[in-house]
N, C-alpha and C. Protein backbone atom coordinates (compact mmCIF):
# COMPACT_ATOMS: atom_id res chain seq x y z
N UNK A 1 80.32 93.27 96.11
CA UNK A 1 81.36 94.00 96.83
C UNK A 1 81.84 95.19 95.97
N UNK A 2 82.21 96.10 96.52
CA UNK A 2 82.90 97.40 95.76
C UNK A 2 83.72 97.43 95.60
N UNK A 3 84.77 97.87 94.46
CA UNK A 3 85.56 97.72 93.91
C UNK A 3 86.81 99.07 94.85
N UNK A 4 88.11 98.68 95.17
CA UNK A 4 88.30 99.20 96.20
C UNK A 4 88.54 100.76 95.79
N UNK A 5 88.93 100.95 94.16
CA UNK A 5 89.27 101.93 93.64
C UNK A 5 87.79 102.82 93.53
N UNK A 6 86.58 101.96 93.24
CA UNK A 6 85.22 102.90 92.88
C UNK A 6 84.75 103.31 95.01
N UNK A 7 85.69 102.46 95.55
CA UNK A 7 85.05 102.82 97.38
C UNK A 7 85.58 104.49 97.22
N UNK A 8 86.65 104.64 96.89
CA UNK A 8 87.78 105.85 97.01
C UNK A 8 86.70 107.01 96.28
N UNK A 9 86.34 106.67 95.05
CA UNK A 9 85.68 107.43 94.27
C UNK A 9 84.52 107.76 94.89
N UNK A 10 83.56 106.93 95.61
CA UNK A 10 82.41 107.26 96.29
C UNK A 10 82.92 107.97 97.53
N UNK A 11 84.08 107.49 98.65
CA UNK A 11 84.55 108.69 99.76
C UNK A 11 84.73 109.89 99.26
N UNK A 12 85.34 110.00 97.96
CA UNK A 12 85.27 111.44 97.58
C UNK A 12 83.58 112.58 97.40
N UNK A 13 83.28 111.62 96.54
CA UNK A 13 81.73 112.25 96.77
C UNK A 13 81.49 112.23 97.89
N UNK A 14 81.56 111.83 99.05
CA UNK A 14 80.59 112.57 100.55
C UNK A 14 81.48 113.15 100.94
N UNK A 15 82.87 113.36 100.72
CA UNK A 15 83.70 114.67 101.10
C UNK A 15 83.25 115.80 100.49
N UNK A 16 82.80 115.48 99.09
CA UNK A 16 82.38 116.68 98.05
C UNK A 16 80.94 117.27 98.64
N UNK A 17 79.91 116.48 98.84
CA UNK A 17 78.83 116.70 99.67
C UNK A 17 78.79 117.48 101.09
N UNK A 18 80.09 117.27 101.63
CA UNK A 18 80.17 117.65 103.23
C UNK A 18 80.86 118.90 102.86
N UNK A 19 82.23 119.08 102.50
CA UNK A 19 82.53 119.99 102.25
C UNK A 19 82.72 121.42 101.20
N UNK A 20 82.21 121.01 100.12
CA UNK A 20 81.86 121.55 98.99
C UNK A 20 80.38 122.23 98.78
N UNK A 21 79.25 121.11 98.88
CA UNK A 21 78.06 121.81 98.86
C UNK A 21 77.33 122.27 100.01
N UNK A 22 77.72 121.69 101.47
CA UNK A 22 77.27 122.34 102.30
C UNK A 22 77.87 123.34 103.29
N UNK A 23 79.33 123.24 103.27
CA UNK A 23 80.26 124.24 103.21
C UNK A 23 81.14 125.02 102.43
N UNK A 24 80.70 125.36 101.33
CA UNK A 24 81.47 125.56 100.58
C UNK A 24 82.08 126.80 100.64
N UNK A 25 81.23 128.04 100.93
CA UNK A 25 82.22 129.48 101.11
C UNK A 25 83.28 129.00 102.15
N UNK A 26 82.91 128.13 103.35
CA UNK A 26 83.89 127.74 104.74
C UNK A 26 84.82 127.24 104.21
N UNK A 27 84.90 126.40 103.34
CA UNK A 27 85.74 125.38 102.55
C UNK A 27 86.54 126.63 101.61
N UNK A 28 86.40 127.01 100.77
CA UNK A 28 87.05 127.67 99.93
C UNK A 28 87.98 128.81 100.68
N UNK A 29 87.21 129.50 101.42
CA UNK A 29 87.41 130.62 102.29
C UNK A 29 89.11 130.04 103.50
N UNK A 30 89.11 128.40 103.45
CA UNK A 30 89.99 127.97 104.24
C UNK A 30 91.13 127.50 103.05
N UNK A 31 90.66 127.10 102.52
CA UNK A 31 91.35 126.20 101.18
C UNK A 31 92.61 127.31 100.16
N UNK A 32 92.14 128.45 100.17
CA UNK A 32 92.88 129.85 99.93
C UNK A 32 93.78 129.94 100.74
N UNK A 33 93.96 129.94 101.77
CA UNK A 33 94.99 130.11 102.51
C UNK A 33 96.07 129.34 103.15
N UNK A 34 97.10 128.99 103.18
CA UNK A 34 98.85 128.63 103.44
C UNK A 34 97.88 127.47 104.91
N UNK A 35 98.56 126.06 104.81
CA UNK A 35 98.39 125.61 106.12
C UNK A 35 99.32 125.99 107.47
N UNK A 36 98.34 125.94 108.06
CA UNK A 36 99.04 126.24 109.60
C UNK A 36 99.22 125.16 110.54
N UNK A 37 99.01 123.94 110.03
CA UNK A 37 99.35 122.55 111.44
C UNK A 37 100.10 123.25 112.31
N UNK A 38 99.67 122.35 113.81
CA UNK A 38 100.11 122.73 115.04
C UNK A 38 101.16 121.65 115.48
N UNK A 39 100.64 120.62 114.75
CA UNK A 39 102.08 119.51 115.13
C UNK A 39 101.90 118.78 113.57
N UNK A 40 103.13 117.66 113.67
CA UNK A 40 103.60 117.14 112.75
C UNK A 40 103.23 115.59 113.85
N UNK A 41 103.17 114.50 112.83
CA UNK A 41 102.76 113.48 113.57
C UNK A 41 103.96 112.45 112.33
N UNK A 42 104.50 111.48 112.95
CA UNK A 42 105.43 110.99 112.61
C UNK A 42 104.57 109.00 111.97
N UNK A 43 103.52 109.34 111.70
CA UNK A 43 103.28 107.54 111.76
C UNK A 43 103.57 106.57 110.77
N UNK A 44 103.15 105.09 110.99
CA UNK A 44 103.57 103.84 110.18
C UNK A 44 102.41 104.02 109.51
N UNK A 45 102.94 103.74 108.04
CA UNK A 45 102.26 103.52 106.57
C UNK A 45 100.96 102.51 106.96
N UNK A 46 100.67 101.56 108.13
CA UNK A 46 100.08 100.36 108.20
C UNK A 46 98.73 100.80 107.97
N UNK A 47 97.74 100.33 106.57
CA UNK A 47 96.67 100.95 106.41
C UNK A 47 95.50 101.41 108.21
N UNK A 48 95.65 100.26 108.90
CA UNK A 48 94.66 100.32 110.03
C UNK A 48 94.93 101.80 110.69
N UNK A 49 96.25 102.49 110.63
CA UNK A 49 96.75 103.36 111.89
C UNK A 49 96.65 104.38 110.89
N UNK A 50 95.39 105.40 111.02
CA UNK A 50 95.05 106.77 110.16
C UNK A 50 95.15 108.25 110.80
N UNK A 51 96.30 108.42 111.08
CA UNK A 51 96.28 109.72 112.67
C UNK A 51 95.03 110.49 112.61
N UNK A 52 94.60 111.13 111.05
CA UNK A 52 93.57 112.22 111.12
C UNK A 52 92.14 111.81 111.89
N UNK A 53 92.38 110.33 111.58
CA UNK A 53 90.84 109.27 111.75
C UNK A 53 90.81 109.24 113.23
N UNK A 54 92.82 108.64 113.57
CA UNK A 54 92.47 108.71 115.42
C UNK A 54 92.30 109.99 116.39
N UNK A 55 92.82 110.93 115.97
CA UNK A 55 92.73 111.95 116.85
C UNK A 55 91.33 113.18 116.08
N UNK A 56 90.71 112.33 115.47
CA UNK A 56 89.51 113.14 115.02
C UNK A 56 90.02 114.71 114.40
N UNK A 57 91.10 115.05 113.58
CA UNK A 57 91.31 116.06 112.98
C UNK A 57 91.05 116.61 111.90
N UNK A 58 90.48 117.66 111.43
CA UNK A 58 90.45 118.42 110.58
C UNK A 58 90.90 118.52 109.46
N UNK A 59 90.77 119.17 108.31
CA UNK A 59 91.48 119.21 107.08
C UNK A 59 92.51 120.54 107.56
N UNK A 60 94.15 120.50 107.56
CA UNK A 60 94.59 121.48 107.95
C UNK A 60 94.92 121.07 109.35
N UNK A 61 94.79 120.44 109.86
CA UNK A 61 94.92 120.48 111.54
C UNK A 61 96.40 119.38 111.76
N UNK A 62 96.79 118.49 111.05
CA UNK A 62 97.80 118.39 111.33
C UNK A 62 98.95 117.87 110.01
N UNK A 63 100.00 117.69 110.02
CA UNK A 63 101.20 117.65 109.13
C UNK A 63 101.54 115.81 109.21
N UNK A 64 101.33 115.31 108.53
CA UNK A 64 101.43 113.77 108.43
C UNK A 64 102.25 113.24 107.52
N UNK A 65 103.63 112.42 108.28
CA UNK A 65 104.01 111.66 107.19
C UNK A 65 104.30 110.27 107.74
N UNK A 66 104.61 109.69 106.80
CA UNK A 66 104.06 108.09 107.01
C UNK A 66 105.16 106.98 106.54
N UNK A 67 105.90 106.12 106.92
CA UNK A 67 106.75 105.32 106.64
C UNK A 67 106.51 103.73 107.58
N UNK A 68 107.20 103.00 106.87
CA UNK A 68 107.24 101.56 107.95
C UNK A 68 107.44 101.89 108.88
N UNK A 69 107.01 100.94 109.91
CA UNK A 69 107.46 101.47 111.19
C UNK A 69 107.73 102.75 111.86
N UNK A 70 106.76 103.87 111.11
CA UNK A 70 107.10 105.14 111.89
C UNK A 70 108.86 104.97 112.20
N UNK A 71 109.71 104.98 111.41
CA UNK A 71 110.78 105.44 111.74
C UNK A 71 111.49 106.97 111.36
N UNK A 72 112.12 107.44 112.13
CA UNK A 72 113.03 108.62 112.19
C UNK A 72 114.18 108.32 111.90
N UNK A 73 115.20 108.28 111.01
CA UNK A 73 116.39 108.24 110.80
C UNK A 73 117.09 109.03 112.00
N UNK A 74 118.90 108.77 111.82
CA UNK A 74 119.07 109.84 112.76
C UNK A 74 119.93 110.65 111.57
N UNK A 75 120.11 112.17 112.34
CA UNK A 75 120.44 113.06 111.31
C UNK A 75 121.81 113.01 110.63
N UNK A 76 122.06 112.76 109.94
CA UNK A 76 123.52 112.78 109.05
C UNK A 76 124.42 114.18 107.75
N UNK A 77 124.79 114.75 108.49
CA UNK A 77 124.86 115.99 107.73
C UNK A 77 125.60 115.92 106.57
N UNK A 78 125.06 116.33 105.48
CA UNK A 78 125.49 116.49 104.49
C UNK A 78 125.58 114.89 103.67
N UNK A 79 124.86 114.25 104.08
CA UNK A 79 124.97 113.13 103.47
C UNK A 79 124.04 112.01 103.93
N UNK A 80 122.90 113.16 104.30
CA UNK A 80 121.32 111.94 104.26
C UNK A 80 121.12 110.70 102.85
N UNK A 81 120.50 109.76 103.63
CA UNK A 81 120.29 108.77 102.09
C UNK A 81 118.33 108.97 102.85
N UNK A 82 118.06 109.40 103.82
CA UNK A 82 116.38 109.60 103.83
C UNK A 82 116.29 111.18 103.88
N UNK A 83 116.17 111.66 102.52
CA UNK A 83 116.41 113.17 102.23
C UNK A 83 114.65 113.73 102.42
N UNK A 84 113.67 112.62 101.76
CA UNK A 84 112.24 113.13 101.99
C UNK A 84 111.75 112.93 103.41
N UNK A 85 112.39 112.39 104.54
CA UNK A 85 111.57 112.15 105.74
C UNK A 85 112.81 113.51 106.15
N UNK A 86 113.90 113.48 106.33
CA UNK A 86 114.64 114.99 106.78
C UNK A 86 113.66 116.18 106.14
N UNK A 87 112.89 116.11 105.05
CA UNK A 87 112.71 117.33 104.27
C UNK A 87 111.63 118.07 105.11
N UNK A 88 110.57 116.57 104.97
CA UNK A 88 109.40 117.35 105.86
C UNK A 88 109.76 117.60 107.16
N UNK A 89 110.47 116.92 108.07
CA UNK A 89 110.56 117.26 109.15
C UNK A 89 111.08 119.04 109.21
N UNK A 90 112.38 119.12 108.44
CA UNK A 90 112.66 120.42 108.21
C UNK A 90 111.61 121.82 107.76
N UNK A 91 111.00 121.01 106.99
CA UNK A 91 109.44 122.29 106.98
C UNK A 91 108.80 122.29 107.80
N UNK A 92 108.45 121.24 108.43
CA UNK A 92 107.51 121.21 109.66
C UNK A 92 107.74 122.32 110.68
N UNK A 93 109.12 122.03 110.98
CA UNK A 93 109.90 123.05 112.03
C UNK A 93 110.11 124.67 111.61
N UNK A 94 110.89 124.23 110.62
CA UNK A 94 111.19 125.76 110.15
C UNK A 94 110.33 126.51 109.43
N UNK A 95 109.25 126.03 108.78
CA UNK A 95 108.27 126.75 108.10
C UNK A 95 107.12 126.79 108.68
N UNK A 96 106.35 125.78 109.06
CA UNK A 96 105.06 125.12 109.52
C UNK A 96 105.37 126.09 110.95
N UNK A 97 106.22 126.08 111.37
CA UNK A 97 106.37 126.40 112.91
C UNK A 97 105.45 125.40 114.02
N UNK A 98 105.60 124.02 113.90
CA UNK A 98 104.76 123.13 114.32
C UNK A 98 105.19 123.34 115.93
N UNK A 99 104.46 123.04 116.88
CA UNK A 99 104.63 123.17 117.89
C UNK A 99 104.90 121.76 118.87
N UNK A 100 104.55 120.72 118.41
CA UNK A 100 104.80 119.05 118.72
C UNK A 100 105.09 118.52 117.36
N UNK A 101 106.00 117.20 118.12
CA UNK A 101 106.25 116.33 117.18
C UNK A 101 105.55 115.19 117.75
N UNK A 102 105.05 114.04 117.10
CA UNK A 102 104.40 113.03 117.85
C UNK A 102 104.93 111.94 117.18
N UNK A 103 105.61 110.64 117.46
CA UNK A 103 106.30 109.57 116.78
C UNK A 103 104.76 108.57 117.09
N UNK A 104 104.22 107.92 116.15
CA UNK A 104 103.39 107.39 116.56
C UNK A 104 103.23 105.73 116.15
N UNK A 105 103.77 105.22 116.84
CA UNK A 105 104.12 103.56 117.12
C UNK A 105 102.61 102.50 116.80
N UNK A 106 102.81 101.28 116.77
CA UNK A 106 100.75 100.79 117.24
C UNK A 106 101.31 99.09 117.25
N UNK A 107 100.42 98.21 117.84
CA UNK A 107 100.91 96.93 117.51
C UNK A 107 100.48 96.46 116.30
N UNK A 108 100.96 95.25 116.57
CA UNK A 108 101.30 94.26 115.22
C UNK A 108 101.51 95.01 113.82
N UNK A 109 102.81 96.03 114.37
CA UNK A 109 103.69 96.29 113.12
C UNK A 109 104.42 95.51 112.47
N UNK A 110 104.09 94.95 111.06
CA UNK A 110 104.55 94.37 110.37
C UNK A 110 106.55 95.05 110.38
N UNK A 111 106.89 95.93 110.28
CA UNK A 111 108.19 96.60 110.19
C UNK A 111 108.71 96.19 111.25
N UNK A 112 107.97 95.74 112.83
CA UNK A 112 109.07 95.56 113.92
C UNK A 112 108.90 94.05 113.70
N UNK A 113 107.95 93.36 113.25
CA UNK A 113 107.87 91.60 113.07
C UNK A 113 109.27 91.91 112.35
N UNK A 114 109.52 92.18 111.30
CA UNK A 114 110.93 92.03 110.46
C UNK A 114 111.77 92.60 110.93
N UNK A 115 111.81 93.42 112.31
CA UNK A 115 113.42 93.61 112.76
C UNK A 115 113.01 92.64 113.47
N UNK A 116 112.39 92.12 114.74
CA UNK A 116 112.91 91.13 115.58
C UNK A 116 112.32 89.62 115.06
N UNK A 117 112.94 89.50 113.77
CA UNK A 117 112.58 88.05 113.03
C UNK A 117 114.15 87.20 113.66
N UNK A 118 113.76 86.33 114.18
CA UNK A 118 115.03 85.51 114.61
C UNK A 118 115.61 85.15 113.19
N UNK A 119 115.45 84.86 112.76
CA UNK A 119 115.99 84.01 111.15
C UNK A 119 115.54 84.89 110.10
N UNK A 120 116.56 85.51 109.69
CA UNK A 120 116.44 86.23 108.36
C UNK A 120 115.28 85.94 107.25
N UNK A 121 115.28 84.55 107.21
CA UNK A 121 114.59 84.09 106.60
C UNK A 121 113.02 83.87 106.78
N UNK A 122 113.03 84.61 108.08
CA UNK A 122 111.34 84.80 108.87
C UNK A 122 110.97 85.74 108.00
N UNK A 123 111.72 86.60 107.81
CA UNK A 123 111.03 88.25 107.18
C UNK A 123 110.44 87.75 106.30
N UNK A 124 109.39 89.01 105.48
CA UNK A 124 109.16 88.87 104.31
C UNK A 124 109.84 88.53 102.91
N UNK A 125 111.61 89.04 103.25
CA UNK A 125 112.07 89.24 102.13
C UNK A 125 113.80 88.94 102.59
N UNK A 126 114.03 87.88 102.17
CA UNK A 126 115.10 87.42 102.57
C UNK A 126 116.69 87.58 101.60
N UNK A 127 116.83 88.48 100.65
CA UNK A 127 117.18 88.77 99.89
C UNK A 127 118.91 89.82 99.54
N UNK A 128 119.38 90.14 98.50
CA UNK A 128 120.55 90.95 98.68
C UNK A 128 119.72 92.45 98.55
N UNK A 129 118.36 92.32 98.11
CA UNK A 129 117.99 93.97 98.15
C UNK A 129 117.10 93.96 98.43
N UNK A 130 117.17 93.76 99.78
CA UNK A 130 115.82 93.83 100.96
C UNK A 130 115.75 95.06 101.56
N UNK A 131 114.76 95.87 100.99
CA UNK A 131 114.60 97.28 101.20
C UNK A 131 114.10 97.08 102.88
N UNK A 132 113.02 96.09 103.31
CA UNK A 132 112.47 96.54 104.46
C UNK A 132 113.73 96.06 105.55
N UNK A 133 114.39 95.01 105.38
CA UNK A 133 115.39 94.64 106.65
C UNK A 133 116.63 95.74 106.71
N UNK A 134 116.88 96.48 105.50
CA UNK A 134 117.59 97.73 105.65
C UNK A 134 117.11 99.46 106.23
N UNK A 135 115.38 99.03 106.25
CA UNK A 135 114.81 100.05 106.49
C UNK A 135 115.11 100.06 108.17
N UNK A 136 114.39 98.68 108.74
CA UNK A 136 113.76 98.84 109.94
C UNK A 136 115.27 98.11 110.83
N UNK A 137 116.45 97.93 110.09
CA UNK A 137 117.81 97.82 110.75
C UNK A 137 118.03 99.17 111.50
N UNK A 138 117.23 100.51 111.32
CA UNK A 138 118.01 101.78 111.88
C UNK A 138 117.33 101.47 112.79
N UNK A 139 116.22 100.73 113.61
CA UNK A 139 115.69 100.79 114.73
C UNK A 139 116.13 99.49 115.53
N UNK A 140 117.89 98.76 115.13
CA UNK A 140 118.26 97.69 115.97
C UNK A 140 118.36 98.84 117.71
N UNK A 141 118.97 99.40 117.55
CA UNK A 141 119.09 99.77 119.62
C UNK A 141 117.59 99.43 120.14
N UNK A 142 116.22 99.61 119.69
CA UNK A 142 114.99 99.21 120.03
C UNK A 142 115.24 97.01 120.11
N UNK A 143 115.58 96.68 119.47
CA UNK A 143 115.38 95.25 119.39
C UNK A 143 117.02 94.80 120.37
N UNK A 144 117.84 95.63 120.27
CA UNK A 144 119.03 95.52 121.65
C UNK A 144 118.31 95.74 122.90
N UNK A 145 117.84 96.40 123.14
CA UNK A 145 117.38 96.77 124.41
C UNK A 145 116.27 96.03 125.23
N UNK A 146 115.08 95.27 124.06
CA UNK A 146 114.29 94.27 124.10
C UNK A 146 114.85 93.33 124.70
N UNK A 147 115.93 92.70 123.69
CA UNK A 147 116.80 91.60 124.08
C UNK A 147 117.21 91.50 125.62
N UNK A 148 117.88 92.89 125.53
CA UNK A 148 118.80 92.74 127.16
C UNK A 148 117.38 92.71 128.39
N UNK A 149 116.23 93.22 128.17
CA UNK A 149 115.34 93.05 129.46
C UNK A 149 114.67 91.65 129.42
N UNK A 150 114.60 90.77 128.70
CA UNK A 150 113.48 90.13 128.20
C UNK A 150 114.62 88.57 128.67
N UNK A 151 114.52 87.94 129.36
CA UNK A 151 114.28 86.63 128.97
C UNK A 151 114.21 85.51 128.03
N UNK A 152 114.91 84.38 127.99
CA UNK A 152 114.12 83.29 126.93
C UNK A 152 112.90 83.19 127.21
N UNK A 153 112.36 83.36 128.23
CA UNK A 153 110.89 82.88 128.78
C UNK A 153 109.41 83.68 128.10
N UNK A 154 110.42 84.86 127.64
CA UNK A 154 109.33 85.86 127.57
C UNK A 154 108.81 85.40 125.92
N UNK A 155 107.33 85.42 125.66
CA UNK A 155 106.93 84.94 124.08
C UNK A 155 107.07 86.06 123.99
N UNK A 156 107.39 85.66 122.25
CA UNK A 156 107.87 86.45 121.54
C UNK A 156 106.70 87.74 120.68
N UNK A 157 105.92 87.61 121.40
CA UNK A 157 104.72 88.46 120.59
C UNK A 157 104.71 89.70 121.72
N UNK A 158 104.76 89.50 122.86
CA UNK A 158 105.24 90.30 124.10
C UNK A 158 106.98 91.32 123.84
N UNK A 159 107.83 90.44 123.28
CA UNK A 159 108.64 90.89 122.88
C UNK A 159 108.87 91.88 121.68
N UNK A 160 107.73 91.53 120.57
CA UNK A 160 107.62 92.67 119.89
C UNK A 160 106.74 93.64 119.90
N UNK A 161 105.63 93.61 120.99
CA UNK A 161 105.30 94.83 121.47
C UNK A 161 105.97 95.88 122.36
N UNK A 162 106.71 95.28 122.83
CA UNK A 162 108.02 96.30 123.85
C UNK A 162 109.03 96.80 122.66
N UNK A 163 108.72 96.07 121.47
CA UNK A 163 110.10 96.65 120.21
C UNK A 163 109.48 98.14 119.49
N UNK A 164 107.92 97.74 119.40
CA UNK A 164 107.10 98.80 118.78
C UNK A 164 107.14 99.77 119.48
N UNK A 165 106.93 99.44 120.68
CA UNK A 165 106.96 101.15 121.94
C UNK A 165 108.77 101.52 121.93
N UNK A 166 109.04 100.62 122.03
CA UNK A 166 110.83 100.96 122.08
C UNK A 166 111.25 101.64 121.24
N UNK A 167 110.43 101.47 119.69
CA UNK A 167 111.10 101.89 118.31
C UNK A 167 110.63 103.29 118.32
N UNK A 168 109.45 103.61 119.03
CA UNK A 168 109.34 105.31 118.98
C UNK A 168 110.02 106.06 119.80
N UNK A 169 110.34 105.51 120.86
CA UNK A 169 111.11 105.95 121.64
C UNK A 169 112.99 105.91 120.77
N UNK A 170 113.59 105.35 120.48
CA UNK A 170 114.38 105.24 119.52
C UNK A 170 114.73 106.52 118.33
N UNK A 171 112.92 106.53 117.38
CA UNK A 171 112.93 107.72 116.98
C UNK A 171 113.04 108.93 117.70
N UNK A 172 112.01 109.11 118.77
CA UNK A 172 112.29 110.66 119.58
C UNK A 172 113.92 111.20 119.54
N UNK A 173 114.43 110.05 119.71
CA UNK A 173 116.12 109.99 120.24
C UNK A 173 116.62 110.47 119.22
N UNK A 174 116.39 110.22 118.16
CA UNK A 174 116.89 110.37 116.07
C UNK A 174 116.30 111.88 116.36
N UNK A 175 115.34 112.20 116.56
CA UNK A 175 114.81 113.54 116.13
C UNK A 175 115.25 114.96 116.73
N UNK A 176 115.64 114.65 117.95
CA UNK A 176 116.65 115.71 118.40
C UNK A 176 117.98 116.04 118.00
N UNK A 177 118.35 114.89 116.84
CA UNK A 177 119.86 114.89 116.58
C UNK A 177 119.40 115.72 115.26
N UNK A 178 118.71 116.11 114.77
CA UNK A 178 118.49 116.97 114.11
C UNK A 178 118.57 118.27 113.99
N UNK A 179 119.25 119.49 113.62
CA UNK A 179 119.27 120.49 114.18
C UNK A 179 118.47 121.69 114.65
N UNK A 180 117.56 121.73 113.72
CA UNK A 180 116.01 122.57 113.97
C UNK A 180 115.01 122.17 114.46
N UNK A 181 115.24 120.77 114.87
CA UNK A 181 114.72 120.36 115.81
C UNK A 181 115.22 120.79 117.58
N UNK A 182 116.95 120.20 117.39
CA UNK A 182 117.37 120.67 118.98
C UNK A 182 117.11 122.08 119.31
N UNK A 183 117.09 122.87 118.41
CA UNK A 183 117.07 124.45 118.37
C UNK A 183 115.88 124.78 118.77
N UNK A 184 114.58 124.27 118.39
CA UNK A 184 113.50 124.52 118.49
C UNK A 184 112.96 124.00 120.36
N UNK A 185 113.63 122.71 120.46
CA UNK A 185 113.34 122.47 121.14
C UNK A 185 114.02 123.14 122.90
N UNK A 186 115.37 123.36 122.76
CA UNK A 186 115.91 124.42 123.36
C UNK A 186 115.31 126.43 123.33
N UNK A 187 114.71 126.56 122.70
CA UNK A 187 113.96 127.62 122.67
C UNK A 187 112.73 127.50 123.53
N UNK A 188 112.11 125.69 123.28
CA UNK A 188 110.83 126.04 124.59
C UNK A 188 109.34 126.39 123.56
N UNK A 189 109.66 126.31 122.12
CA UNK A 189 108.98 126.35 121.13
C UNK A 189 108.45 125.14 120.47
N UNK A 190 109.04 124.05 120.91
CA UNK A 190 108.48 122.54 120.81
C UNK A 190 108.82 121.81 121.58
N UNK A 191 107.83 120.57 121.26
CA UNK A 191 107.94 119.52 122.13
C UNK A 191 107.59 117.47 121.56
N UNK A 192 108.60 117.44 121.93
CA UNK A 192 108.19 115.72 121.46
C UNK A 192 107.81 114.68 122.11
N UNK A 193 107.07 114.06 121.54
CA UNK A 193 105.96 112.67 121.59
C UNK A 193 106.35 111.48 121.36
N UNK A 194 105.97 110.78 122.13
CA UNK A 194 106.24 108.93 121.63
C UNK A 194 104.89 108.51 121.94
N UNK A 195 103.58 107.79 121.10
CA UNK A 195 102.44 107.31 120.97
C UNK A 195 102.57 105.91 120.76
N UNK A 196 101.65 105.27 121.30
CA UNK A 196 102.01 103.59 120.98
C UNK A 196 100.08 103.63 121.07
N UNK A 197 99.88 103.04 120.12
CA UNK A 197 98.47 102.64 119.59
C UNK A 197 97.68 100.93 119.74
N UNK A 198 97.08 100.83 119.98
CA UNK A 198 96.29 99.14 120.25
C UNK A 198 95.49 99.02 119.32
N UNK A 199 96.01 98.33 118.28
CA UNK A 199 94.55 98.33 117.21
C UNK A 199 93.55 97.60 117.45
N UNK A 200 94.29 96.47 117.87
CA UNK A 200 92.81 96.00 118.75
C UNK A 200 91.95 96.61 119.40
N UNK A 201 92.47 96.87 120.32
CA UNK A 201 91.55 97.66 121.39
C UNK A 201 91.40 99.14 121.38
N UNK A 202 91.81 99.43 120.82
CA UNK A 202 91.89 101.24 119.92
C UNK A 202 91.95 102.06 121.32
N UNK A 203 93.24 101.72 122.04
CA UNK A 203 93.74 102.18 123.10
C UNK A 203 94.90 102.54 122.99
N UNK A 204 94.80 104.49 123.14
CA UNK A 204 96.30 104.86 123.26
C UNK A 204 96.93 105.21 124.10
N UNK A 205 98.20 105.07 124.03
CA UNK A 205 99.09 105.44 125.33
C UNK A 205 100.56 106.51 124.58
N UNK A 206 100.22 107.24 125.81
CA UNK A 206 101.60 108.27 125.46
C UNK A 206 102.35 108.46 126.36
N UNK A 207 104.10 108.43 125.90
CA UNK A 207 104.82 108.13 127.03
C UNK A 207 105.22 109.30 127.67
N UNK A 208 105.46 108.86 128.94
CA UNK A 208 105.57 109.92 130.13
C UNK A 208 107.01 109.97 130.79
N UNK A 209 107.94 110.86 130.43
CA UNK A 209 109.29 110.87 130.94
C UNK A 209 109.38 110.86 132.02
N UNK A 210 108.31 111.52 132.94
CA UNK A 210 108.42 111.59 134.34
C UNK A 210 108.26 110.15 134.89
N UNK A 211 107.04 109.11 134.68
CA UNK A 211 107.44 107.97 135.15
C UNK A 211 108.14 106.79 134.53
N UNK A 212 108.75 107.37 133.41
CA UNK A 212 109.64 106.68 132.58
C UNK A 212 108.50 105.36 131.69
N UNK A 213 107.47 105.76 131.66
CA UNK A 213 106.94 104.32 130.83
C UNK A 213 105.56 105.09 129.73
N UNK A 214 104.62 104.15 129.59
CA UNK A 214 103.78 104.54 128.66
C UNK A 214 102.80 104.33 129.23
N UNK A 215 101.69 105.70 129.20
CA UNK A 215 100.52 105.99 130.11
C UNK A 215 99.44 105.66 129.36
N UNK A 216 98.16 105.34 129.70
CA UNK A 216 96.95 105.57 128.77
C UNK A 216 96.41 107.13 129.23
N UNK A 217 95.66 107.26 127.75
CA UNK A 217 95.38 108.46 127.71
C UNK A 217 94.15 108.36 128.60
């Protein structure tokens, strides 16, 4: 078996092969110049969910950042405690001039298993400095809203796939409270996304305001 650090080292060589020796003026000739992404994509750290891998993109083609649970804080002025997920978003918009935002959700997120853990003690980390139950606490209105549609009846694995689609939807909500975001988006110069992903079945769906739910593509 390969060692996971010498796998990394060998992906680099057929990047170096693909883009270096057989493109290389294309490569350099692109590599010189300032990126231009067209959107910013909002996704969960979870190794399986790779945006560039799912939407088949380019080097340059889109702006990626990555946290548990794809979450969005909501905006707090002058006194963010998530200053690097505000930062990029703020370049994205104001510099990048990105034209979409895309929140991009997927199942069996480990981050929504630990918000809708009945017993504290379900999570991973049951603790006084439990970074993830303080992380994925900004996405309780997603696990309120679960609650209020759902039944005792309903299993609970059903229940946290409606938390995962809920929780991007949640973010979209965080991301307009932002200001260069509402601005941008009142100009008619952007537009935002809620994505919910099937790793299983590597089926995506993006939600549709008009019929209020989540479509396949």
């Amino acid at each position: 078996m390969v060692d996971a650090y010498q796998g990394l080292i060998e992906g680099y060589r057929t990047f170096r092969r693909e883009y270096l020796d057989k493109q290389f003026d294309a490569y350099r000739s692109w590599a010189s110049k300032a990126q231009n992404p067209r959107t910013l994509i909002i996704g969960c750290s979870d190794s399986r969910v790779n945006p560039a891998i799912l939407t088949h993109a380019g080097l340059g083609e889109i702006f990626v950042v990555n946290n548990v649970a794809n979450i969005v804080p909501p905006y707090e002025k002058g006194k963010s405690h998530h200053k690097s997920l505000g930062a990029a978003i703020q370049f994205a918009v104001n510099h990048l001039r990105v034209e979409h935002i895309i929140v991009m959700g997927h199942s069996g997120c480990g981050g929504i298993a630990a918000l809708m853990a009945a017993d504290p003690a379900a999570r991973y980390d049951a603790d006084d400095d439990d970074y993830i139950a303080d992380w994925v606490s900004i996405l309780q209105p997603a696990r309120e809203a679960v609650e209020v549609c759902c039944d005792a009846h309903v299993p609970d694995h059903e229940k946290r796939a409606l938390a995962e689609m809920e929780g991007t939807l949640v973010s979209v909500s965080h991301l307009i409270s932002y200001p260069w975001v509402r601005q941008a988006v009142d100009a008619g110069v952007l537009s935002l996304h809620a994505w919910y992903f099937h790793v299983d079945s590597g089926e995506l769906l993006t939600f549709s305001s008009e019929k209020g739910r989540f479509c396949r593509v």
